[in-house]
N, C-alpha and C. Protein backbone atom coordinates (compact mmCIF):
# COMPACT_ATOMS: atom_id res chain seq x y z
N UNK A 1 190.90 -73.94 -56.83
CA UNK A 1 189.96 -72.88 -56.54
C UNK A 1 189.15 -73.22 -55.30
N UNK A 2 188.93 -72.24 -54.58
CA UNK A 2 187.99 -72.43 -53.57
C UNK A 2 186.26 -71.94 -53.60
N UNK A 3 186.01 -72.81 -52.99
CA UNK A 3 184.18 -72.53 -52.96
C UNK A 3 183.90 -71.16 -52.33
N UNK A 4 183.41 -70.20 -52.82
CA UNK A 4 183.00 -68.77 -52.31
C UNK A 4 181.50 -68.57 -52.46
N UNK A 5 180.44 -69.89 -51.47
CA UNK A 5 179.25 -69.50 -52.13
C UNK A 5 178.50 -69.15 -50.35
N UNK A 6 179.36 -68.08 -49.53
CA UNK A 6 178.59 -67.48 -48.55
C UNK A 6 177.23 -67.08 -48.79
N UNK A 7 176.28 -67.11 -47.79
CA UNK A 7 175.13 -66.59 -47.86
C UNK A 7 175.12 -64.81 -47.95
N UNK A 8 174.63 -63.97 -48.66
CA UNK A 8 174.96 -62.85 -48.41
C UNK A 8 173.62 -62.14 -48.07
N UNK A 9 173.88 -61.02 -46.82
CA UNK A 9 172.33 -60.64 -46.54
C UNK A 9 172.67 -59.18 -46.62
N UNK A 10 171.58 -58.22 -46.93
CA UNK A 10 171.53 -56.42 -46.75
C UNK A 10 171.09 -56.63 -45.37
N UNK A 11 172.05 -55.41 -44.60
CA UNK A 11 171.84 -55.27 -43.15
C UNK A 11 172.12 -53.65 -42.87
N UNK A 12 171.53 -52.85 -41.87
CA UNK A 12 171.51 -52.25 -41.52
C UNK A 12 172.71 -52.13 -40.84
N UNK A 13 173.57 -50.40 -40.51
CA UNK A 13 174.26 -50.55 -39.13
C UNK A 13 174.27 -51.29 -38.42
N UNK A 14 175.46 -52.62 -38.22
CA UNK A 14 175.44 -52.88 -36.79
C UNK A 14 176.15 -51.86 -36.04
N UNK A 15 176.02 -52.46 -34.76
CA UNK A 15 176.75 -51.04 -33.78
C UNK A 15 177.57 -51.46 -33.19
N UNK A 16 178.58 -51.02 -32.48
CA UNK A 16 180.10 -50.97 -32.60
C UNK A 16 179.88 -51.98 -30.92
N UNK A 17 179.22 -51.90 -30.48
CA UNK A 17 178.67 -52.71 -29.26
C UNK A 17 178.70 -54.47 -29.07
N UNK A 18 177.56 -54.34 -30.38
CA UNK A 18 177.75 -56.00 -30.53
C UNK A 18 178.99 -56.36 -31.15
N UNK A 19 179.42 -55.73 -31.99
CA UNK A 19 180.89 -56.00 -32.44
C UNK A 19 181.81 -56.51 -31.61
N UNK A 20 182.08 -55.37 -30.62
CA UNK A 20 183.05 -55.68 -29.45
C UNK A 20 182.29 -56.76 -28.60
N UNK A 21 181.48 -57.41 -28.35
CA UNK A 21 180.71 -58.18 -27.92
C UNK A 21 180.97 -59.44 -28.51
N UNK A 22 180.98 -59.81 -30.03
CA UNK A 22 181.85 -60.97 -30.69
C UNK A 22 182.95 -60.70 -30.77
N UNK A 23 183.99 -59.86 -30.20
CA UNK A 23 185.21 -59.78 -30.59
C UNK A 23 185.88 -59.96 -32.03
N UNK A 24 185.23 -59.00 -33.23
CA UNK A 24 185.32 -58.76 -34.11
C UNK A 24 186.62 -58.07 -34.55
N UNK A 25 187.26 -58.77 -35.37
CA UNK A 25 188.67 -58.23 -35.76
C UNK A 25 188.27 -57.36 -37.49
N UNK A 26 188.95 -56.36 -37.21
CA UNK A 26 188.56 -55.30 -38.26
C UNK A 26 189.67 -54.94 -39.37
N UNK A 27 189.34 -54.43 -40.36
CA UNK A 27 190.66 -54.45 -42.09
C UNK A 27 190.09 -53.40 -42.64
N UNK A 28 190.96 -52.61 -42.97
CA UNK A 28 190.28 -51.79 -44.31
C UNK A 28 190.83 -52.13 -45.44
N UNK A 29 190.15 -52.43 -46.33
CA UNK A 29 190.09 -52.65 -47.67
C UNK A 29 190.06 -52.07 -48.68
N UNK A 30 190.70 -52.04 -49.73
CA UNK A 30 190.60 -50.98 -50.95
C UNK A 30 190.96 -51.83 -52.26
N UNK A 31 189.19 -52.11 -53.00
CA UNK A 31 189.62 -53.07 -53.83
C UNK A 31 189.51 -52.75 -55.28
N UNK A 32 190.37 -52.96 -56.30
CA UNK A 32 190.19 -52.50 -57.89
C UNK A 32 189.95 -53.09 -58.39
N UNK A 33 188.81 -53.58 -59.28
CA UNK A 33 188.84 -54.42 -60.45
C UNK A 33 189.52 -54.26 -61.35
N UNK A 34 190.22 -55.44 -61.89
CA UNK A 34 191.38 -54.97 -63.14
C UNK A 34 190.43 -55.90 -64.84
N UNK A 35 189.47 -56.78 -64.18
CA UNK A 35 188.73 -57.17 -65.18
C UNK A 35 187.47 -57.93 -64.94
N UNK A 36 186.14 -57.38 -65.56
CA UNK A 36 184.94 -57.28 -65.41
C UNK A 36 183.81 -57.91 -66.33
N UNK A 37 183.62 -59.28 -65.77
CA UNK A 37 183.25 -59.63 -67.17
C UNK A 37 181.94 -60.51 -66.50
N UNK A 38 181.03 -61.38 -67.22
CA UNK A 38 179.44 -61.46 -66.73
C UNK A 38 179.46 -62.39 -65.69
N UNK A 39 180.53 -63.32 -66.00
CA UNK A 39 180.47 -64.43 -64.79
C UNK A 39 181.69 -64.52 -64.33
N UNK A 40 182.82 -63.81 -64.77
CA UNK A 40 184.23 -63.61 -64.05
C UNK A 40 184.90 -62.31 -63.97
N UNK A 41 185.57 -62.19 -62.49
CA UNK A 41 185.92 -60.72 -62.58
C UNK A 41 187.46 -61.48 -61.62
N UNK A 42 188.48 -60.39 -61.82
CA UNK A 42 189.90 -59.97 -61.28
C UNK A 42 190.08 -58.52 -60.86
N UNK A 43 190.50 -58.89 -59.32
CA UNK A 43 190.68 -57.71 -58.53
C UNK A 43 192.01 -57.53 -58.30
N UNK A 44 192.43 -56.52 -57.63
CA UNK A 44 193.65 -56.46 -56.51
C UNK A 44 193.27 -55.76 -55.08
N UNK A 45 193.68 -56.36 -54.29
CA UNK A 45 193.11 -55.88 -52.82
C UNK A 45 194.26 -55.60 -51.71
N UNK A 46 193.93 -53.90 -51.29
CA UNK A 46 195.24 -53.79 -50.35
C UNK A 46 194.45 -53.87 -49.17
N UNK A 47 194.79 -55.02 -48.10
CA UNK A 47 194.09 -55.15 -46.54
C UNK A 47 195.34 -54.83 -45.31
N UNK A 48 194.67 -53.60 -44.97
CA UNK A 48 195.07 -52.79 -43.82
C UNK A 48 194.55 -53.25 -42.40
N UNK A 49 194.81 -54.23 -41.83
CA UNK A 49 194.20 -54.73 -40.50
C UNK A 49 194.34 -53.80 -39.64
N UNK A 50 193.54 -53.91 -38.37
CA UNK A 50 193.51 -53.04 -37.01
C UNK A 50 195.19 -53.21 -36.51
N UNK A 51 195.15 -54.72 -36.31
CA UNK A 51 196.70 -55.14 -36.20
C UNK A 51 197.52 -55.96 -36.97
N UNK A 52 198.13 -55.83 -37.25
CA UNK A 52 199.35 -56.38 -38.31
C UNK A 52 199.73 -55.88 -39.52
N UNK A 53 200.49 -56.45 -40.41
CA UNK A 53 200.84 -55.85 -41.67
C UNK A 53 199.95 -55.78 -42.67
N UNK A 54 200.07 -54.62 -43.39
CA UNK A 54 199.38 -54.25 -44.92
C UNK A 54 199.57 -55.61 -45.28
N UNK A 55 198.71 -56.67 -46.07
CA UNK A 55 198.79 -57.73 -47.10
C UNK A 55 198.10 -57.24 -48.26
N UNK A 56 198.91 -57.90 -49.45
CA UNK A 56 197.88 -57.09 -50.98
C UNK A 56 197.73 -58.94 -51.67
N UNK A 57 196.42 -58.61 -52.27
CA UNK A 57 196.21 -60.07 -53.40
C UNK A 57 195.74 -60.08 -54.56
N UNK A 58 196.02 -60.65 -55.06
CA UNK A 58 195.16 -61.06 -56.51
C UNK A 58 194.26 -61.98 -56.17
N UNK A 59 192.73 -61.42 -56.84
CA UNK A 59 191.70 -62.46 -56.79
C UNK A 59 191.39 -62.91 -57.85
N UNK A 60 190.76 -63.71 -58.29
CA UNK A 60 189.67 -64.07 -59.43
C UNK A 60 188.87 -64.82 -59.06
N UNK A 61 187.13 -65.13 -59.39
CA UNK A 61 186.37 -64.95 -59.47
C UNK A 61 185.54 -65.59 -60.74
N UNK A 62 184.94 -66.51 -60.48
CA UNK A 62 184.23 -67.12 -61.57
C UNK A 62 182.95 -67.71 -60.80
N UNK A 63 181.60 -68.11 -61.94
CA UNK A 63 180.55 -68.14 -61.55
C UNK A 63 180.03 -69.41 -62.78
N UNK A 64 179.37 -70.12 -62.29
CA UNK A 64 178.80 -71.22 -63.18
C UNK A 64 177.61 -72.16 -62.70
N UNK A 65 176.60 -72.02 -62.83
CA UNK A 65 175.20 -72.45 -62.67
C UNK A 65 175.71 -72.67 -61.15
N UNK A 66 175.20 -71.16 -60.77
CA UNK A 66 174.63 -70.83 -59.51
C UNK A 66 175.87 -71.28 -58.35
N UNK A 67 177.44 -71.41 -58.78
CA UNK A 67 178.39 -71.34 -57.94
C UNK A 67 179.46 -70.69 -58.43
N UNK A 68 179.67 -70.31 -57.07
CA UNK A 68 180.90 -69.26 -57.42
C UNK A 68 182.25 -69.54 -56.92
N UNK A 69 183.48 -69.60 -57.54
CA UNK A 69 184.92 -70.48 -57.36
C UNK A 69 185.20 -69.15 -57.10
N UNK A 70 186.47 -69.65 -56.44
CA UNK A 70 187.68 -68.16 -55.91
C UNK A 70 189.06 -68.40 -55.85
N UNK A 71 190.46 -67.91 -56.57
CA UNK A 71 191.42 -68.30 -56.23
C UNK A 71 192.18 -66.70 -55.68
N UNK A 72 192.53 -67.05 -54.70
CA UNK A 72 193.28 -65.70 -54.00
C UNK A 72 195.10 -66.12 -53.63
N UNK A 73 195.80 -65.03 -54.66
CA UNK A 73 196.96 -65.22 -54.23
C UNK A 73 197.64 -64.00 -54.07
N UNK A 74 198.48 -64.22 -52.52
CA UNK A 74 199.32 -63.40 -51.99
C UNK A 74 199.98 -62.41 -53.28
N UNK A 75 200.35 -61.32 -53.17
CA UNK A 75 201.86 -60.67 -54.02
C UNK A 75 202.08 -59.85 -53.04
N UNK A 76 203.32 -59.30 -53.74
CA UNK A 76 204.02 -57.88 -52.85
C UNK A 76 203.45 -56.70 -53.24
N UNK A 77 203.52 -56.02 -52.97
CA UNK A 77 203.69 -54.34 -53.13
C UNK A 77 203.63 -54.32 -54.47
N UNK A 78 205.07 -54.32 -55.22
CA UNK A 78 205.58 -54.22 -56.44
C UNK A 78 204.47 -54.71 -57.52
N UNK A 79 203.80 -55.39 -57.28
CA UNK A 79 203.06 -56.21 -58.01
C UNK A 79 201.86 -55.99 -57.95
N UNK A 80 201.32 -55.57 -56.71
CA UNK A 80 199.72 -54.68 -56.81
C UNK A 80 200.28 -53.44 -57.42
N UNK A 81 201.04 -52.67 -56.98
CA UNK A 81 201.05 -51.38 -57.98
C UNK A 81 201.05 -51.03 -59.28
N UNK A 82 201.29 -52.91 -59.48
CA UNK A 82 201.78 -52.47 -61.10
C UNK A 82 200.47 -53.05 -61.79
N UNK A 83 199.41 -54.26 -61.20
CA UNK A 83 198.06 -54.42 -61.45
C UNK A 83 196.81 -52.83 -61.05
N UNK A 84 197.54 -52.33 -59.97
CA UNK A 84 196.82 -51.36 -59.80
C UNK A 84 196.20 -49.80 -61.41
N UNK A 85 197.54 -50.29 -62.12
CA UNK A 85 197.82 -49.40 -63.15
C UNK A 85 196.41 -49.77 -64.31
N UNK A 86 195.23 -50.87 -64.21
CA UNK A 86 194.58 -51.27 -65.01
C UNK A 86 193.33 -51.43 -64.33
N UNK A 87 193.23 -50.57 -63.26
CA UNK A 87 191.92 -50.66 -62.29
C UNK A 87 190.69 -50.27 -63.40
N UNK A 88 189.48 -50.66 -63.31
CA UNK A 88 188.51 -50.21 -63.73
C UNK A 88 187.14 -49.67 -63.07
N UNK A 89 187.34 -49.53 -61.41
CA UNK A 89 186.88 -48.96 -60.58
C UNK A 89 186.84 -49.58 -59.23
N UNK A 90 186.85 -48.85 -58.26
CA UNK A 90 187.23 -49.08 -56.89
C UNK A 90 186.33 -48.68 -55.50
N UNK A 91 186.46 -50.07 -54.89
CA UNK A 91 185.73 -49.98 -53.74
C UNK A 91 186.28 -49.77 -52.79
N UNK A 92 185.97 -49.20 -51.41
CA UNK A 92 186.54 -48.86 -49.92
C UNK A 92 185.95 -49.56 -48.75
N UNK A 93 185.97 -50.04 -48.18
CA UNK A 93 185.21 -50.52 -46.79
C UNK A 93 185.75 -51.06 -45.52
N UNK A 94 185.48 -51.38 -44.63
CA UNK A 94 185.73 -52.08 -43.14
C UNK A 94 185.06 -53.24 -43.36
N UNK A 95 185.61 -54.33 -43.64
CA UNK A 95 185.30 -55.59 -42.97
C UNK A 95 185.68 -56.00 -41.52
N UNK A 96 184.75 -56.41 -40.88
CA UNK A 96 184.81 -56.90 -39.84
C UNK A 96 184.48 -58.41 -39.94
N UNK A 97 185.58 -59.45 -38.93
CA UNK A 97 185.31 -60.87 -38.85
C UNK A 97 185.18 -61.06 -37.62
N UNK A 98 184.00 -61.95 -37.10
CA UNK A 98 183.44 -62.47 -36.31
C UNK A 98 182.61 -64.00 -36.37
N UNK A 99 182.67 -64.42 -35.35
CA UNK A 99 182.33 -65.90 -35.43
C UNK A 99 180.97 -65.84 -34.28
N UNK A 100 179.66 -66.18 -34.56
CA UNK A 100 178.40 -66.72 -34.04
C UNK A 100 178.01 -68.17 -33.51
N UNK A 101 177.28 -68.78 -32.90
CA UNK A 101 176.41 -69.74 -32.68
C UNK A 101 174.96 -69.92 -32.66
N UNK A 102 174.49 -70.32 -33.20
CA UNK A 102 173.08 -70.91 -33.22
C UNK A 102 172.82 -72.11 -32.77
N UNK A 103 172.15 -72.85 -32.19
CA UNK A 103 171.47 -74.07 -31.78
C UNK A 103 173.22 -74.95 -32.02
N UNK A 104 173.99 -74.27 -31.16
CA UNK A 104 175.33 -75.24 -31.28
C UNK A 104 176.20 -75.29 -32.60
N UNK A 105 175.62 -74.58 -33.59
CA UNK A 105 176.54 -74.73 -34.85
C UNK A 105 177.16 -73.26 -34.72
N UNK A 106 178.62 -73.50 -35.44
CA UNK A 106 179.27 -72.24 -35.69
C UNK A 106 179.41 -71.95 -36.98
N UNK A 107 179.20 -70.26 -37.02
CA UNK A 107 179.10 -69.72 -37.96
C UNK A 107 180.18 -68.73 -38.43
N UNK A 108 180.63 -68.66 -39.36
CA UNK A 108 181.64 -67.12 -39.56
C UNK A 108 181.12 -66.04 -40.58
N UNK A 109 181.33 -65.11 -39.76
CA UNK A 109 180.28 -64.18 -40.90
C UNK A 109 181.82 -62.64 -40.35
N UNK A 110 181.32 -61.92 -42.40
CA UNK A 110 182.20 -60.87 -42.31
C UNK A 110 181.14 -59.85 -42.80
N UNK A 111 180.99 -58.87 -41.68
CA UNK A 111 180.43 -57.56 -41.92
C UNK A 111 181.02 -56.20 -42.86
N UNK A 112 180.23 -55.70 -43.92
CA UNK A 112 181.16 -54.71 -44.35
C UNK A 112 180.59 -53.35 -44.33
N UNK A 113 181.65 -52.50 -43.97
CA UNK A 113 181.00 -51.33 -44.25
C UNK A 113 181.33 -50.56 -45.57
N UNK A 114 180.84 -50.12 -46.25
CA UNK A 114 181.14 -49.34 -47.73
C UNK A 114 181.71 -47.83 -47.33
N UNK A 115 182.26 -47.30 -48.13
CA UNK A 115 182.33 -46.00 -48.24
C UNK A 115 181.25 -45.75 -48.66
N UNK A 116 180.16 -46.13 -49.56
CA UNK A 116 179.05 -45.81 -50.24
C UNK A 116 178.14 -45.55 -48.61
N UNK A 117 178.10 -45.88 -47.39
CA UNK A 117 176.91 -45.85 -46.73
C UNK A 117 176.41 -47.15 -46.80
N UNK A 118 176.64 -48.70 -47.74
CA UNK A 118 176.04 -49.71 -48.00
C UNK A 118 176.60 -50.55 -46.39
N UNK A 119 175.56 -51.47 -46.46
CA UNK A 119 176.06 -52.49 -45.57
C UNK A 119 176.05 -54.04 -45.79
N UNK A 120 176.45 -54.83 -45.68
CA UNK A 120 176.34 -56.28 -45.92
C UNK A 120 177.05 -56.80 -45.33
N UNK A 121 176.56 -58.70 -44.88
CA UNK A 121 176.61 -59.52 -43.69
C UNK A 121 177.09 -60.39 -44.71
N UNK A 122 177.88 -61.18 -44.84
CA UNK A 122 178.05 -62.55 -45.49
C UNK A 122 178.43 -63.90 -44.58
N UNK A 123 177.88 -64.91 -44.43
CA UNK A 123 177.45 -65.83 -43.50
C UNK A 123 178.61 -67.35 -44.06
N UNK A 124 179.20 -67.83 -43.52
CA UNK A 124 179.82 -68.81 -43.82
C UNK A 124 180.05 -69.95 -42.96
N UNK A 125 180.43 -71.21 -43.30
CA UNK A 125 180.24 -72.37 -42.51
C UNK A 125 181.19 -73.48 -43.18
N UNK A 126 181.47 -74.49 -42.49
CA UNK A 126 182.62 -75.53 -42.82
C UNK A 126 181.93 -76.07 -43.96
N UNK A 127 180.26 -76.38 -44.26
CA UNK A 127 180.07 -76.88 -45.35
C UNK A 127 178.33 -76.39 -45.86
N UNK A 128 178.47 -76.71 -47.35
CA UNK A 128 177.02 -76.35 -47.60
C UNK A 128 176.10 -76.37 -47.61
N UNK A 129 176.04 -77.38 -46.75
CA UNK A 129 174.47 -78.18 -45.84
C UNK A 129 174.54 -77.10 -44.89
N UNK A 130 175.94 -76.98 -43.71
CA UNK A 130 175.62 -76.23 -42.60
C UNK A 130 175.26 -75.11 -42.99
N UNK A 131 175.68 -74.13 -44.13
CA UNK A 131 175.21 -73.01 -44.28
C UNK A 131 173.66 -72.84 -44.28
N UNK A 132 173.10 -73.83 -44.80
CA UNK A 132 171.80 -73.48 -44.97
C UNK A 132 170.80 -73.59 -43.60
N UNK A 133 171.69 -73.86 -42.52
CA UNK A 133 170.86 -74.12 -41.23
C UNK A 133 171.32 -72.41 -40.21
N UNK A 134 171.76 -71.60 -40.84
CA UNK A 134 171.54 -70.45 -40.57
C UNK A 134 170.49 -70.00 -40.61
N UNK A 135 169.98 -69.28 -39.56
CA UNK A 135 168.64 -68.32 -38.96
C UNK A 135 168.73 -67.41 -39.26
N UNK A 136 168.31 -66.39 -40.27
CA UNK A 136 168.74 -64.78 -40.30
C UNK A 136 167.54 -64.20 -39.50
N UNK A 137 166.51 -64.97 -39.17
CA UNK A 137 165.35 -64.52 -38.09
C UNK A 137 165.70 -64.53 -36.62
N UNK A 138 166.97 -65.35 -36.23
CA UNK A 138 167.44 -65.30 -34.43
C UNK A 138 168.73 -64.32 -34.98
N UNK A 139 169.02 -64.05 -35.91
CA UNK A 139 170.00 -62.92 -35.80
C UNK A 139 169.70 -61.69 -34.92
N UNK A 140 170.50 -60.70 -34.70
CA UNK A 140 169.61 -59.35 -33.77
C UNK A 140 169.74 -58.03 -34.59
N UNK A 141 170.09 -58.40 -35.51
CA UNK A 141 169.19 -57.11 -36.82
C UNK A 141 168.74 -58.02 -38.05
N UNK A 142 167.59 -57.21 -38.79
CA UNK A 142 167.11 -57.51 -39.67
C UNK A 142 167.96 -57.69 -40.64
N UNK A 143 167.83 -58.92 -41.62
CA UNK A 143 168.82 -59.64 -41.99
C UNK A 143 167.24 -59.62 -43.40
N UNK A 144 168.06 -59.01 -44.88
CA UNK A 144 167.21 -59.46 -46.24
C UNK A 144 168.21 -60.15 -47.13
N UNK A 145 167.56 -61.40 -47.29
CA UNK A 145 168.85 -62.10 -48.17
C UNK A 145 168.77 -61.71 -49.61
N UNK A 146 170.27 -61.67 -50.05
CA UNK A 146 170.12 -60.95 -51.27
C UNK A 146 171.09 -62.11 -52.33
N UNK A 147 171.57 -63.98 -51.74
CA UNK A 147 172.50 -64.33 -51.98
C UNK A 147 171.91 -64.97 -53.31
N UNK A 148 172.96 -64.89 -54.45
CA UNK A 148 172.70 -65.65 -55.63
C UNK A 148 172.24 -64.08 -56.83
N UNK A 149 171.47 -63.49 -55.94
CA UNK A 149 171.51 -62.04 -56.78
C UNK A 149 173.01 -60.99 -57.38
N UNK A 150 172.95 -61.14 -58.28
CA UNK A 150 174.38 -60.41 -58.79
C UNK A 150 174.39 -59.30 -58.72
N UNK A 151 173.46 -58.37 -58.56
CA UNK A 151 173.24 -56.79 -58.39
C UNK A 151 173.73 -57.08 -56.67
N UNK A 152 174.26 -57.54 -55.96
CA UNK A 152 174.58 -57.73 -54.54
C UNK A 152 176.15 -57.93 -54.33
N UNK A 153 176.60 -58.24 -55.55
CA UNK A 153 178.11 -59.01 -55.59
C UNK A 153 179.02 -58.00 -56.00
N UNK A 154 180.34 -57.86 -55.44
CA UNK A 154 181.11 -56.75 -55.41
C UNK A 154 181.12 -55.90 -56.08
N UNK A 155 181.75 -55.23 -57.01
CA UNK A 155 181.37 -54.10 -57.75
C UNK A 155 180.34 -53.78 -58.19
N UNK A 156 179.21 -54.36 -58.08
CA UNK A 156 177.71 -53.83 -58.76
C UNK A 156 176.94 -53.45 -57.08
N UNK A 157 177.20 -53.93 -55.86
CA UNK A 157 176.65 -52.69 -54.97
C UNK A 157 177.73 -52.57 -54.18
N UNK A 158 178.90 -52.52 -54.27
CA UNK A 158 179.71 -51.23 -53.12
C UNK A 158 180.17 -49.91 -53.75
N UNK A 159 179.74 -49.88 -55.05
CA UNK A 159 180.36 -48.57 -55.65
C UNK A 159 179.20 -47.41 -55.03
């Protein structure tokens, strides 16, 4: 399993400016939960990039004093359609990936846009010391951190 404990912040519109400005590579996403439960959930996700091929995955998702594990594996077609058959509700959005600097450290952060109108920044780094030396005050929009809050985490605000 992998460590999935990005910083996550509520952000306003960014604008399509600074985007192209980090050279932000863009996906649309369309994700189902197939199971929903207090500290673990399973999705399926079809990602439509700007360029390249449709990829679909299975996620899961677990949570345990204040960390959150992730295992994501590839399938085909055949195999999201047939997880697709047990969705229990579904999100839409544009992620955008882009990479930052601050005081010399690099950062990777993925912007999303909702079908809902929602927005959110999630902030990531090679390790969990560096994450925490992120500035959401030298960012150039207002940045409210919302990370560790579960009313913030996928299906409870992109619907």
């Amino acid at each position: 399993m992998a460590d999935d404990n990005a910083r996550k912040f509520i952000v306003r519109k960014i604008d399509q400016k600074f985007l192209l400005k980090y050279n932000a590579s863009s996906s649309g996403l369309v994700i189902d939960w197939t199971d929903i439960g207090e500290d673990t959930e399973s999705k399926v996700v079809r990602e439509a990039p700007t360029e390249g091929a449709v990829r679909f995955f299975f996620i899961t998702k677990k949570s345990h004093g204040g960390t959150r594990t992730s295992e994501k594996k590839e399938i085909n077609e055949a195999e999201y359609n047939e997880l697709l058959q047990s969705s229990l509700t579904r999100i839409v959005k544009t992620r955008y990936r882009f990479d930052i600097s601050q005081d010399g450290r690099s950062f990777s952060l993925r912007y999303d846009k909702f079908s809902s109108n929602k927005f959110m920044l999630e902030v990531d780094a090679l390790s969990g010391e560096k994450i925490k030396l992120f500035q959401p005050e030298a960012f150039p929009y207002t940045l409210q951190e919302v990370t560790g809050d579960k009313n913030y985490y996928g299906h409870r605000f992109g619907a």
